[in-house]
C-alpha atoms as a PDB file:
ATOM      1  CA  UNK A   1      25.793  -6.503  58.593  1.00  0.00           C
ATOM      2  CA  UNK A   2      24.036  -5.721  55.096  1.00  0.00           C
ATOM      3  CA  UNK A   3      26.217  -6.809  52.402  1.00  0.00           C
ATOM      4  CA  UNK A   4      28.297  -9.761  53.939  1.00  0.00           C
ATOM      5  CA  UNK A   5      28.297 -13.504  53.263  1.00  0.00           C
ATOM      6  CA  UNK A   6      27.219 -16.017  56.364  1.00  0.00           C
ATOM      7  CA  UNK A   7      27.118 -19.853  57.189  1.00  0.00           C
ATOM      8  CA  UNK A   8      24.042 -20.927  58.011  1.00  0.00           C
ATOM      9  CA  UNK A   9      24.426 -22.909  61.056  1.00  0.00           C
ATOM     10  CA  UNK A  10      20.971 -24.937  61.850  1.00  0.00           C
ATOM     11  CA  UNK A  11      18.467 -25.844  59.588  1.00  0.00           C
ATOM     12  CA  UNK A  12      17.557 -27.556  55.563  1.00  0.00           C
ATOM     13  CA  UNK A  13      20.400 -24.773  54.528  1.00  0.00           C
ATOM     14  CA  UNK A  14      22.550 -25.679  57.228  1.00  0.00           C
ATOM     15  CA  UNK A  15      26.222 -24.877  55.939  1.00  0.00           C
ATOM     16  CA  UNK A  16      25.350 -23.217  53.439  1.00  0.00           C
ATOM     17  CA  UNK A  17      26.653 -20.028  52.146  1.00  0.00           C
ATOM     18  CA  UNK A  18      24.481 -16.562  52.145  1.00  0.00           C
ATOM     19  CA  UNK A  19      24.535 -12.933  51.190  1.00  0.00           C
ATOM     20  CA  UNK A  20      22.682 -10.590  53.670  1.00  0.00           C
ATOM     21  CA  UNK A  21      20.561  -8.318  51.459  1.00  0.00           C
ATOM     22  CA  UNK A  22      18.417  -6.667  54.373  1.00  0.00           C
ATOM     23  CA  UNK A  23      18.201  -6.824  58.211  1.00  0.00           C
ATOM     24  CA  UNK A  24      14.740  -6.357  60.259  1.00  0.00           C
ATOM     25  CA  UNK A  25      15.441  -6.632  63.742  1.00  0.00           C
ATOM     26  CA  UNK A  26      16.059 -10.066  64.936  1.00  0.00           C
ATOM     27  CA  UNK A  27      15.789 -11.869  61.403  1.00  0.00           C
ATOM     28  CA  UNK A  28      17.733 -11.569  57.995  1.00  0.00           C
ATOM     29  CA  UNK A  29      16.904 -11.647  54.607  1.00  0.00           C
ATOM     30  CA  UNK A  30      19.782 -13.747  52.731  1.00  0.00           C
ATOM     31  CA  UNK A  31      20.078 -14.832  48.863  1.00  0.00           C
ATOM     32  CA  UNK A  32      21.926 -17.299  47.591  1.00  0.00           C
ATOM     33  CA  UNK A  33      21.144 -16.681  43.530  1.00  0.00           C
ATOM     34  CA  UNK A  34      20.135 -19.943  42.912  1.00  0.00           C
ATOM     35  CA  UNK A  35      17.175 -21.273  45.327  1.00  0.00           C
ATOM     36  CA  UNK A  36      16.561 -17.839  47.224  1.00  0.00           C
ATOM     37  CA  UNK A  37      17.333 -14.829  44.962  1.00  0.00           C
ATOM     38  CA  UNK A  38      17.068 -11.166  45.314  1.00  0.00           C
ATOM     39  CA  UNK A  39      13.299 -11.399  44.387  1.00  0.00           C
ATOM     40  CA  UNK A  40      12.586 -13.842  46.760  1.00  0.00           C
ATOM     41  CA  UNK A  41      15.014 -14.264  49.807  1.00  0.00           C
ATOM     42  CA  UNK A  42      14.868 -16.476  52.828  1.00  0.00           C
ATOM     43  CA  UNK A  43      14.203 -15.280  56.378  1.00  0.00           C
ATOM     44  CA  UNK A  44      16.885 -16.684  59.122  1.00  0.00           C
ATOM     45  CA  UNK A  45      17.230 -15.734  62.533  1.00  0.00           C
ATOM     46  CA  UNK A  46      20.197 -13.921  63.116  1.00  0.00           C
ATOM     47  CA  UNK A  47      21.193 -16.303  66.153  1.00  0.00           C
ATOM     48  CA  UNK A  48      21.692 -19.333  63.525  1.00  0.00           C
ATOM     49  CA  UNK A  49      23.859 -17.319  61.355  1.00  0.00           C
ATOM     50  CA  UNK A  50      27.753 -16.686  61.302  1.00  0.00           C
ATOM     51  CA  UNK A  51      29.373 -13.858  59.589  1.00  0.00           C
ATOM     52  CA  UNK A  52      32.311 -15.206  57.613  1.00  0.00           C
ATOM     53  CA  UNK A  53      32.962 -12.518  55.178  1.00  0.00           C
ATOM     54  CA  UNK A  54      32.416  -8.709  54.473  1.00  0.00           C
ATOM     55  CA  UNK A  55      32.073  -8.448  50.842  1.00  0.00           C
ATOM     56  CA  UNK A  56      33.157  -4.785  49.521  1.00  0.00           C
ATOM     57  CA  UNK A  57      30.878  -2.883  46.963  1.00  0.00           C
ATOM     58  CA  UNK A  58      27.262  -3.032  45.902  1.00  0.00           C
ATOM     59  CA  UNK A  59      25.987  -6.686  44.610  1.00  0.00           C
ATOM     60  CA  UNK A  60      22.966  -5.731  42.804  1.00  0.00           C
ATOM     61  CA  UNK A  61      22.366  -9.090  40.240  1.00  0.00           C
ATOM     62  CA  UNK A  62      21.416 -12.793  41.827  1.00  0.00           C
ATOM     63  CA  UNK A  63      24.684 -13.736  39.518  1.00  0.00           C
ATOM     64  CA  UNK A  64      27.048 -11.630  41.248  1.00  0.00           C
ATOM     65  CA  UNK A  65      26.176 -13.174  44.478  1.00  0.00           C
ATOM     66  CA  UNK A  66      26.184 -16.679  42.825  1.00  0.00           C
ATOM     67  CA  UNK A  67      29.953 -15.064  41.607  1.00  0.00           C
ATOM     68  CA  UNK A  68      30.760 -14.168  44.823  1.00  0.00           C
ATOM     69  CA  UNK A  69      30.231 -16.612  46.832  1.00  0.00           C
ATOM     70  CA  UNK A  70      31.755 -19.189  44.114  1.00  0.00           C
ATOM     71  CA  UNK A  71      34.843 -16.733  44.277  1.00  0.00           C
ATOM     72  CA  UNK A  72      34.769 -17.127  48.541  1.00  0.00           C
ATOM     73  CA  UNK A  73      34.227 -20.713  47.862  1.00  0.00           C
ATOM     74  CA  UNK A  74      37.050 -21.508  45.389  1.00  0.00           C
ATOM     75  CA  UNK A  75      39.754 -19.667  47.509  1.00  0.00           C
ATOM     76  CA  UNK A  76      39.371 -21.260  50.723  1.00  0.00           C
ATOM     77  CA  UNK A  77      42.433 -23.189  52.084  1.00  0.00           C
ATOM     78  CA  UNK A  78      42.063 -27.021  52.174  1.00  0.00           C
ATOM     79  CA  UNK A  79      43.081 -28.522  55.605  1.00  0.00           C
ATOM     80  CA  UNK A  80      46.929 -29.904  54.641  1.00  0.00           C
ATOM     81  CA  UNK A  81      46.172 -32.913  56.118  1.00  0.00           C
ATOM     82  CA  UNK A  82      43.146 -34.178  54.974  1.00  0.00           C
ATOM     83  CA  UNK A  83      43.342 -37.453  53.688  1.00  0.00           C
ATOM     84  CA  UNK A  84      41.566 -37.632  50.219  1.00  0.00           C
ATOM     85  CA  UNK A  85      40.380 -41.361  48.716  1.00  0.00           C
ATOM     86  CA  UNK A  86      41.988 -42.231  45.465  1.00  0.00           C
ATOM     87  CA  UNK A  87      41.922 -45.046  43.662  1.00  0.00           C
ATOM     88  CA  UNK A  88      40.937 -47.421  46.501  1.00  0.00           C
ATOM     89  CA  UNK A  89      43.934 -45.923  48.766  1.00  0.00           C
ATOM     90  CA  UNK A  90      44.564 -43.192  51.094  1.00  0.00           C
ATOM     91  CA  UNK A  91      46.731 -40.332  49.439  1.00  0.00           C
ATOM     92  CA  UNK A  92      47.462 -37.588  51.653  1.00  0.00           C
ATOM     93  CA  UNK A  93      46.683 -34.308  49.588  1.00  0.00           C
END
């Protein structure tokens, strides 16, 4: 599971977007680059985590994960029928 990104699911971070930088039985040690980097990660139970994406190649920087992650981010599809507020209006995007 080392070297993937995850959705927090409880919690302050709750949807939030991790890297997993080091397993120790049932907890993980996850870095975002901003608030919890490399140096100093945060500790989540695994059961309140959910792997979303396996991320190929070594990440060794806290702004390659903030790169990744903004990358996973960015190319997500948008639900086609969301309604987005404009103007005062509802424009369907």
């Amino acid at each position: 599971m080392t070297g993937n990104l995850v959705s927090i699911k409880t919690g302050t971070d709750k949807n939030k977007i991790f890297y997993i930088i080091k397993e120790d039985g049932p907890f993980l040690w996850l870095a975002d680059g901003r608030k919890y980097t490399l140096q100093k990660p945060a500790r989540k139970n695994r059961k309140h985590v959910q792997l979303i994406k396996s991320v190929y190649g070594i990440i060794t920087t806290d702004e390659e994960i903030v790169q990744t992650v903004t990358t996973y981010l960015s190319g997500r599809k948008t639900n086609p029928y969301a309604t987005i507020i404009s103007g005062g209006r509802n424009v369907k995007s």
